[in-house]
Protein backbone atom coordinates (compact mmCIF):
# COMPACT_ATOMS: atom_id res chain seq x y z
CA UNK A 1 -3.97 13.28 -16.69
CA UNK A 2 -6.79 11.57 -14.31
CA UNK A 3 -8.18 13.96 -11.89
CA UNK A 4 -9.17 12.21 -8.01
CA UNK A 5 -11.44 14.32 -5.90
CA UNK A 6 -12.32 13.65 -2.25
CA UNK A 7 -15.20 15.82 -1.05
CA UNK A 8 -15.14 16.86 2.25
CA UNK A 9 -14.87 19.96 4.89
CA UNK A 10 -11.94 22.10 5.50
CA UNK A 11 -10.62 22.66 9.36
CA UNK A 12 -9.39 20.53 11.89
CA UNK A 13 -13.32 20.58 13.38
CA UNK A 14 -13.93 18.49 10.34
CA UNK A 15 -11.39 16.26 10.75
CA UNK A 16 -12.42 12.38 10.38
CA UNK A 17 -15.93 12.95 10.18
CA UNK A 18 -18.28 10.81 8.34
CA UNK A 19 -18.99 13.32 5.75
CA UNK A 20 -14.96 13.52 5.43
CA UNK A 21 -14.54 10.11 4.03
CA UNK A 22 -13.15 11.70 0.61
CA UNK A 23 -10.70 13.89 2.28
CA UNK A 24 -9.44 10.77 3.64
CA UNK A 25 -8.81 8.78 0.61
CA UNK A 26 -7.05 11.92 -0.71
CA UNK A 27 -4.81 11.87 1.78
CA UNK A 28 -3.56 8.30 1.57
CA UNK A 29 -3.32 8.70 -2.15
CA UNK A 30 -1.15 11.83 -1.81
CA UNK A 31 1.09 9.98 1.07
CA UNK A 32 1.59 6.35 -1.20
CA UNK A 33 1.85 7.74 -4.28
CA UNK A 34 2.96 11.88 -4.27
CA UNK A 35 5.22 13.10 -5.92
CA UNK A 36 8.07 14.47 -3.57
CA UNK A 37 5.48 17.57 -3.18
CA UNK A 38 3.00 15.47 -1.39
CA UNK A 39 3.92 16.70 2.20
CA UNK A 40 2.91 20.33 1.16
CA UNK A 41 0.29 20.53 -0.75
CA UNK A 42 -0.31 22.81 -3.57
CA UNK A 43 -3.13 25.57 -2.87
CA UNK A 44 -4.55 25.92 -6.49
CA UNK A 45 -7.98 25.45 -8.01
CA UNK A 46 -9.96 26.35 -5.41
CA UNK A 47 -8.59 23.33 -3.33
CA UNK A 48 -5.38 21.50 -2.09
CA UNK A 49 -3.39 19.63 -5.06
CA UNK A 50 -0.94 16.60 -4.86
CA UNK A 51 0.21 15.20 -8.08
CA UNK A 52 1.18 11.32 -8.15
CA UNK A 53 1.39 8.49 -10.50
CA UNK A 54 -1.00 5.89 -9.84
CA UNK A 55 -1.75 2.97 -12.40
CA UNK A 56 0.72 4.09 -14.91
CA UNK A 57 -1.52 7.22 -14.89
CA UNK A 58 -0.30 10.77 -14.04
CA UNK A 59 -2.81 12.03 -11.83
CA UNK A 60 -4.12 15.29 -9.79
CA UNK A 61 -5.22 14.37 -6.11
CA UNK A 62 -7.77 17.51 -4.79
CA UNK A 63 -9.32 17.83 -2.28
CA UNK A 64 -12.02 21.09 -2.89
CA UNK A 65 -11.42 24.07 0.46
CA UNK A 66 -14.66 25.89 -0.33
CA UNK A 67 -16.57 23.91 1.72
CA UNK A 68 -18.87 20.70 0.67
CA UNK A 69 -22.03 22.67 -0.88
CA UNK A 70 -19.30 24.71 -3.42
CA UNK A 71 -17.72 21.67 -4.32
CA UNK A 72 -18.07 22.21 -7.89
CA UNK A 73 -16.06 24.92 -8.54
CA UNK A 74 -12.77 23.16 -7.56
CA UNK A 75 -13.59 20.34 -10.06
CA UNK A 76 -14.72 22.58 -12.73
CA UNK A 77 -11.45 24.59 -12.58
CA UNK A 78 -9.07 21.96 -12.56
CA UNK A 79 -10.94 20.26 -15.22
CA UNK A 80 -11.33 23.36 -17.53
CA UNK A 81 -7.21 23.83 -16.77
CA UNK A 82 -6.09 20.71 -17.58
CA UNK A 83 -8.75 20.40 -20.54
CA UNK A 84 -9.66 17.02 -19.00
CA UNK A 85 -13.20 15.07 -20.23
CA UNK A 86 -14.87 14.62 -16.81
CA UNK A 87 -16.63 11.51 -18.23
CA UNK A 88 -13.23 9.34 -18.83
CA UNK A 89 -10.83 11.36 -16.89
CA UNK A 90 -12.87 12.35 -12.94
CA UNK A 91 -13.60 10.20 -10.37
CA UNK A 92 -15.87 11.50 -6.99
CA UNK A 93 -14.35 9.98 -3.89
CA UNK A 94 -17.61 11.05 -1.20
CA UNK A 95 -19.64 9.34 1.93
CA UNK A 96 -22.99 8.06 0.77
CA UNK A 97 -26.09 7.65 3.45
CA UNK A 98 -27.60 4.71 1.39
CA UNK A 99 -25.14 2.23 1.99
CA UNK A 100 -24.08 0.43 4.93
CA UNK A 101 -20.90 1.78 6.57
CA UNK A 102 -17.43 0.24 5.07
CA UNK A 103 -19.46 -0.78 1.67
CA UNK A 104 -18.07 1.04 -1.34
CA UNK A 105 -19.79 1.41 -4.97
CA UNK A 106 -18.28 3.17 -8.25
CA UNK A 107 -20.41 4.25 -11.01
CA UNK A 108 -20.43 6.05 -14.28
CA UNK A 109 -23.06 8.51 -13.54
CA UNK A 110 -26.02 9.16 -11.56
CA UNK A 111 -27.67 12.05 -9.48
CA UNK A 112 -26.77 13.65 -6.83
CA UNK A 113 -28.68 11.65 -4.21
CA UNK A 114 -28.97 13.95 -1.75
CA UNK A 115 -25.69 14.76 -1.16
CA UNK A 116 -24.30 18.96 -1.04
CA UNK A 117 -20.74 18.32 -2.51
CA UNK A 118 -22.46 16.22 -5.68
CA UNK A 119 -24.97 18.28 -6.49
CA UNK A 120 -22.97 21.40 -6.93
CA UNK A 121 -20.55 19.75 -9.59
CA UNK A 122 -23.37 17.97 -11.01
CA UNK A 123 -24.81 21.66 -11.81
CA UNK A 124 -20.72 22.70 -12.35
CA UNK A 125 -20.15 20.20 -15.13
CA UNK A 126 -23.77 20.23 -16.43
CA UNK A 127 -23.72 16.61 -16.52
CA UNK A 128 -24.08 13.67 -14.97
CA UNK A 129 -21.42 11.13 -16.72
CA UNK A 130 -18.69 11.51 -14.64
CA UNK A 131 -17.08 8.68 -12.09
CA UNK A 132 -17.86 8.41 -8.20
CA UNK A 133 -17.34 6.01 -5.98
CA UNK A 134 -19.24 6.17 -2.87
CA UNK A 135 -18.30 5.13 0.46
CA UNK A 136 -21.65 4.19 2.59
CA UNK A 137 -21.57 5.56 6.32
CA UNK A 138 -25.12 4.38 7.18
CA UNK A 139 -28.10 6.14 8.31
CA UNK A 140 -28.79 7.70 11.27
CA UNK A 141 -31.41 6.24 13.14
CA UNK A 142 -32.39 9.13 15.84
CA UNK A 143 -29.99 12.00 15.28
CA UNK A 144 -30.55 14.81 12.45
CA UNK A 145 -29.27 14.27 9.63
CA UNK A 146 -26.66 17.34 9.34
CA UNK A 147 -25.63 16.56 12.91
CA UNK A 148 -24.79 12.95 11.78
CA UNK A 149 -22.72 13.31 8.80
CA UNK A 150 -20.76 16.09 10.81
CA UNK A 151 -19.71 13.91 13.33
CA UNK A 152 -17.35 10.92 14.15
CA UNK A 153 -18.05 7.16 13.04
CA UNK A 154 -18.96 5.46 16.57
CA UNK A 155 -16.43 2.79 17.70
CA UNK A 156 -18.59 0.03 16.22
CA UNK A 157 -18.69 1.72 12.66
CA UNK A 158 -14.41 2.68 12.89
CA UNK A 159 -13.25 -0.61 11.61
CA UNK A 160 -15.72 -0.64 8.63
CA UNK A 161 -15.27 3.00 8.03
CA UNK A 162 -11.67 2.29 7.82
CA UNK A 163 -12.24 -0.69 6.07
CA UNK A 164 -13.79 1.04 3.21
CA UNK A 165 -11.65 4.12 3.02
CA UNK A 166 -8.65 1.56 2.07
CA UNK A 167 -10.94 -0.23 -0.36
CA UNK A 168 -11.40 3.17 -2.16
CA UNK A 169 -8.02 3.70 -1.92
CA UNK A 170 -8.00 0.44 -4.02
CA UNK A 171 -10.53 1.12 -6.45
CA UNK A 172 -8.76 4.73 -7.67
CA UNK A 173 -5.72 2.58 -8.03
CA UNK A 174 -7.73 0.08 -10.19
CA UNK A 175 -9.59 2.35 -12.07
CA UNK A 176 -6.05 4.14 -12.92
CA UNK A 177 -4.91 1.51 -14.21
CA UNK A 178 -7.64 -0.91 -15.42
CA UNK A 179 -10.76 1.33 -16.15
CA UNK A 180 -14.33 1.76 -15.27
CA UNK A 181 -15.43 -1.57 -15.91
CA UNK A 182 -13.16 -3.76 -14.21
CA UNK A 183 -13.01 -1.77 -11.06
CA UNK A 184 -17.07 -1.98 -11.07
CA UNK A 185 -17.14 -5.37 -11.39
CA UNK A 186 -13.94 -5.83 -8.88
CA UNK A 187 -15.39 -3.86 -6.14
CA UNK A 188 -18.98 -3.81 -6.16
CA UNK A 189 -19.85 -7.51 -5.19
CA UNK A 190 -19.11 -7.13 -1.48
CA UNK A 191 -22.32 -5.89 1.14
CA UNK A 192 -22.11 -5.15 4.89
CA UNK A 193 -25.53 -5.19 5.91
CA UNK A 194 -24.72 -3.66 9.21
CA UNK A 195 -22.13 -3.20 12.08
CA UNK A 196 -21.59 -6.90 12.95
CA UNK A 197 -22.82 -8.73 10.04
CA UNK A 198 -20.55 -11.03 7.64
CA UNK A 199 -19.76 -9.42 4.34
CA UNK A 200 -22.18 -11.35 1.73
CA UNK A 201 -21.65 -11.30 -2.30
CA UNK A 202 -24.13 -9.44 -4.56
CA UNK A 203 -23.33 -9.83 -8.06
């Protein structure tokens, strides 16, 4: 069993904000790949649970309801349950400040970087050697920082927002199926510097 976790806020308020990113791969996981379950979602483990198959892999789709800065509980219970080893078996699906919007990067561990929902299952676990990929959602340049995150991608930033949600989508697929490494090296070559730039290749 794989465990897929998309940080984000519960409540319609929430809905499609830039700090909801997660939430949003989640739910196109659960609707491609569900089980026949996938339309109601199962309240357990301090979160919302689909199961689905994806990559040959039977996996658990959550999305954690206690709100981003408690994060860790939900991924510490369904890990414990399903005696899962977070380092092989967990992948982090959350919006990430440091990148440019619509650019995605997966990694094997790392710190929190600022960011609630990380930090709380980084002290859950007690390690850092677990998956996450990261979808970037820029910086603001002139509005605080919790006001940002908590609202909606502007018009300019909706087609690379959406643009990296599915690419996210792609990489849990991949990394079902294929593994750490080749989903690194598949997915993090591409770089949008900013709204309106070409995509350029970093290696």
């Amino acid at each position: 069993m794989k465990l897929i976790v998309g940080l984000g806020n519960p409540g319609p308020e929430y809905a499609r904000t830039r700090h909801n990113v997660g939430y949003e791969v989640v739910d196109r996981l659960a609707r491609r790949f569900g089980d026949s379950a996938a339309s109601s979602p199962r309240a357990r483990f301090s979160g919302l649970t689909v199961e689905a198959e994806l990559g040959g892999q039977r996996v658990l789709l959550l999305k954690p309801t206690t709100f981003m800065n408690r994060s860790g509980r939900a991924v510490s219970e369904a890990i414990g349950f399903f005696k899962m080893n977070a380092t092989s078996d967990l992948i982090v699906v959350a919006d990430d400040l440091d990148l440019p919007c619509g650019t995605i990067r997966v990694r094997a561990d790392g710190g929190a970087g600022g960011h609630n929902g990380l930090a709380d299952i980084l002290s859950a676990l007690g390690t850092p050697e677990w998956n996450r990929c990261r979808i970037g959602i820029d910086k603001p340049e002139s509005v605080p920082q919790a006001d940002y995150v908590l609202g909606r991608f502007t018009p300019d930033q909706q087609p690379l927002a959406e643009e990296g949600i599915e690419e996210a989508c792609k990489a849990c697929e991949v990394w079902c199926r294929d593994g750490l490494a080749t989903t690194m090296n598949q997915f993090n070559r591409k770089v949008i510097s900013k709204v309106g730039d070409s995509p350029t290749n970093q290696s």
